[in-house]
Protein backbone atom coordinates (compact mmCIF):
# COMPACT_ATOMS: atom_id res chain seq x y z
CA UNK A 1 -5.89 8.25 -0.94
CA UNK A 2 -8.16 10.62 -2.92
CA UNK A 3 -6.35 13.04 -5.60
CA UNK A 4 -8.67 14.44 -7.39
CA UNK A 5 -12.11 12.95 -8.74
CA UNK A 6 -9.55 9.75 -8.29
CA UNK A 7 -9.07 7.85 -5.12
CA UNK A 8 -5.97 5.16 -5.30
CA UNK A 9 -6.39 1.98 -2.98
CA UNK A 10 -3.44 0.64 -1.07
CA UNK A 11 -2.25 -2.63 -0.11
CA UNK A 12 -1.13 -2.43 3.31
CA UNK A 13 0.30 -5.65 3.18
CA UNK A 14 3.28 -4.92 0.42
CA UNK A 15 6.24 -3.40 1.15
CA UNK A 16 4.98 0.22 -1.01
CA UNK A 17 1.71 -0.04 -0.66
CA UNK A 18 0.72 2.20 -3.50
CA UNK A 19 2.57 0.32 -6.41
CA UNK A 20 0.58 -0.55 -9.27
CA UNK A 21 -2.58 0.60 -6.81
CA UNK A 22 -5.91 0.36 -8.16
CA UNK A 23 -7.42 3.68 -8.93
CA UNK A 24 -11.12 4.70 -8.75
CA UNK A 25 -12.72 7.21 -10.89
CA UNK A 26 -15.11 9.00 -8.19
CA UNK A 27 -18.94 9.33 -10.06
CA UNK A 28 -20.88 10.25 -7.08
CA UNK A 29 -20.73 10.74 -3.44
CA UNK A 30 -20.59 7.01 -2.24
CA UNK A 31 -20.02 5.59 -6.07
CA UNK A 32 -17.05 4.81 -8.61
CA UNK A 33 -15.72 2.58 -11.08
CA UNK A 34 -12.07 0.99 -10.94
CA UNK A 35 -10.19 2.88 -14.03
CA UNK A 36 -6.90 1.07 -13.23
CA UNK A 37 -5.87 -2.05 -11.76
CA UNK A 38 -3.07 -4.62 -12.07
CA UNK A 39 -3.19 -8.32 -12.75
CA UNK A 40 -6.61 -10.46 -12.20
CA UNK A 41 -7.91 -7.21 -10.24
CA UNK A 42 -11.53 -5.98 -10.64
CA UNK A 43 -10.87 -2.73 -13.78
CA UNK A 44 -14.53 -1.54 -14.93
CA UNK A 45 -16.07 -3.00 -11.76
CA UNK A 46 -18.35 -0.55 -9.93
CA UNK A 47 -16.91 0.44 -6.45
CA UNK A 48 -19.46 1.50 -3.65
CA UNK A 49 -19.53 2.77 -0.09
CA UNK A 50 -22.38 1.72 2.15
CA UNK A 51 -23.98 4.00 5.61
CA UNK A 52 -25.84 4.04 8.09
CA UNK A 53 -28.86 5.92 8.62
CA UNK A 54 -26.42 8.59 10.67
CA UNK A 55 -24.44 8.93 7.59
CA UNK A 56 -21.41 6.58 8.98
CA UNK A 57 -19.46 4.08 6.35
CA UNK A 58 -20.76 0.54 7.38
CA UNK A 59 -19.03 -0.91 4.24
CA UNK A 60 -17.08 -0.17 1.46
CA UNK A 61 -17.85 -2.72 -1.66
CA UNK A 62 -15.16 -3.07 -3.89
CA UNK A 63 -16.41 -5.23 -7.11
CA UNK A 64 -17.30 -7.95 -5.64
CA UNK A 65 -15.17 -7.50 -2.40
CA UNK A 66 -17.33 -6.38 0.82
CA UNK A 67 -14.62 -4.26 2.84
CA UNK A 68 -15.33 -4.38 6.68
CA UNK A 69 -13.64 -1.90 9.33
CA UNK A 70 -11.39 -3.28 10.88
CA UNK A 71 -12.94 -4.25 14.51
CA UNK A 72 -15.74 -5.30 12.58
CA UNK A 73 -13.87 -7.54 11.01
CA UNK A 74 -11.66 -9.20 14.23
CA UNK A 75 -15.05 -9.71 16.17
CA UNK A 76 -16.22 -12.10 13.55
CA UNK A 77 -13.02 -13.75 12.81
CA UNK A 78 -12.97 -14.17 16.49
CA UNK A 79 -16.75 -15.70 16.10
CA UNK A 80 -15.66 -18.07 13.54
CA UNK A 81 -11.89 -18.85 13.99
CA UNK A 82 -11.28 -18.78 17.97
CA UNK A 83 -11.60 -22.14 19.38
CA UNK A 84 -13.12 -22.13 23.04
CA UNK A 85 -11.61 -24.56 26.13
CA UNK A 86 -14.14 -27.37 26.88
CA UNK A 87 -15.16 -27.11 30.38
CA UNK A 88 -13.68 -29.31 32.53
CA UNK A 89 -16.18 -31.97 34.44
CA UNK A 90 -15.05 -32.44 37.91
């Protein structure tokens, strides 16, 4: 949620998502730093967003953390986590 030159990152998973959210100081278009972050999080870490040659955000790198899209990230959980039915010999 961008407010400012400041962008706060939720965690969808907790009940309010935006308590004690880590906030990014904005320092170019596709480039920050984390100012503020709670417990082992990443503070001073750079923060990065990655396109395509169209312009679209392929990836958003948070510290260390590659964020996916969402479908992005199903298709290769499905790839790596879905176990497939042997065939059945008749």
């Amino acid at each position: 949620m961008p407010i400012g030159k400041h962008v706060l990152v939720g965690n969808p998973h907790m009940l309010t998502p935006f308590t004690d959210a880590t906030e990014i100081e904005v320092t170019g278009r596709d480039k920050g730093r984390i100012t503020a972050a709670a417990g082992y999080a990443s503070y001073g870490e750079p923060v990065r967003r990655m396109r395509s040659k169209a312009g679209k955000v392929t990836d958003i790198w948070l510290a260390g953390a590659n964020v996916k899209p969402e479908k992005v990230l199903a298709k290769e959980m499905e790839r790596r986590f879905v176990r497939r039915r042997p065939e059945l010999k008749q």
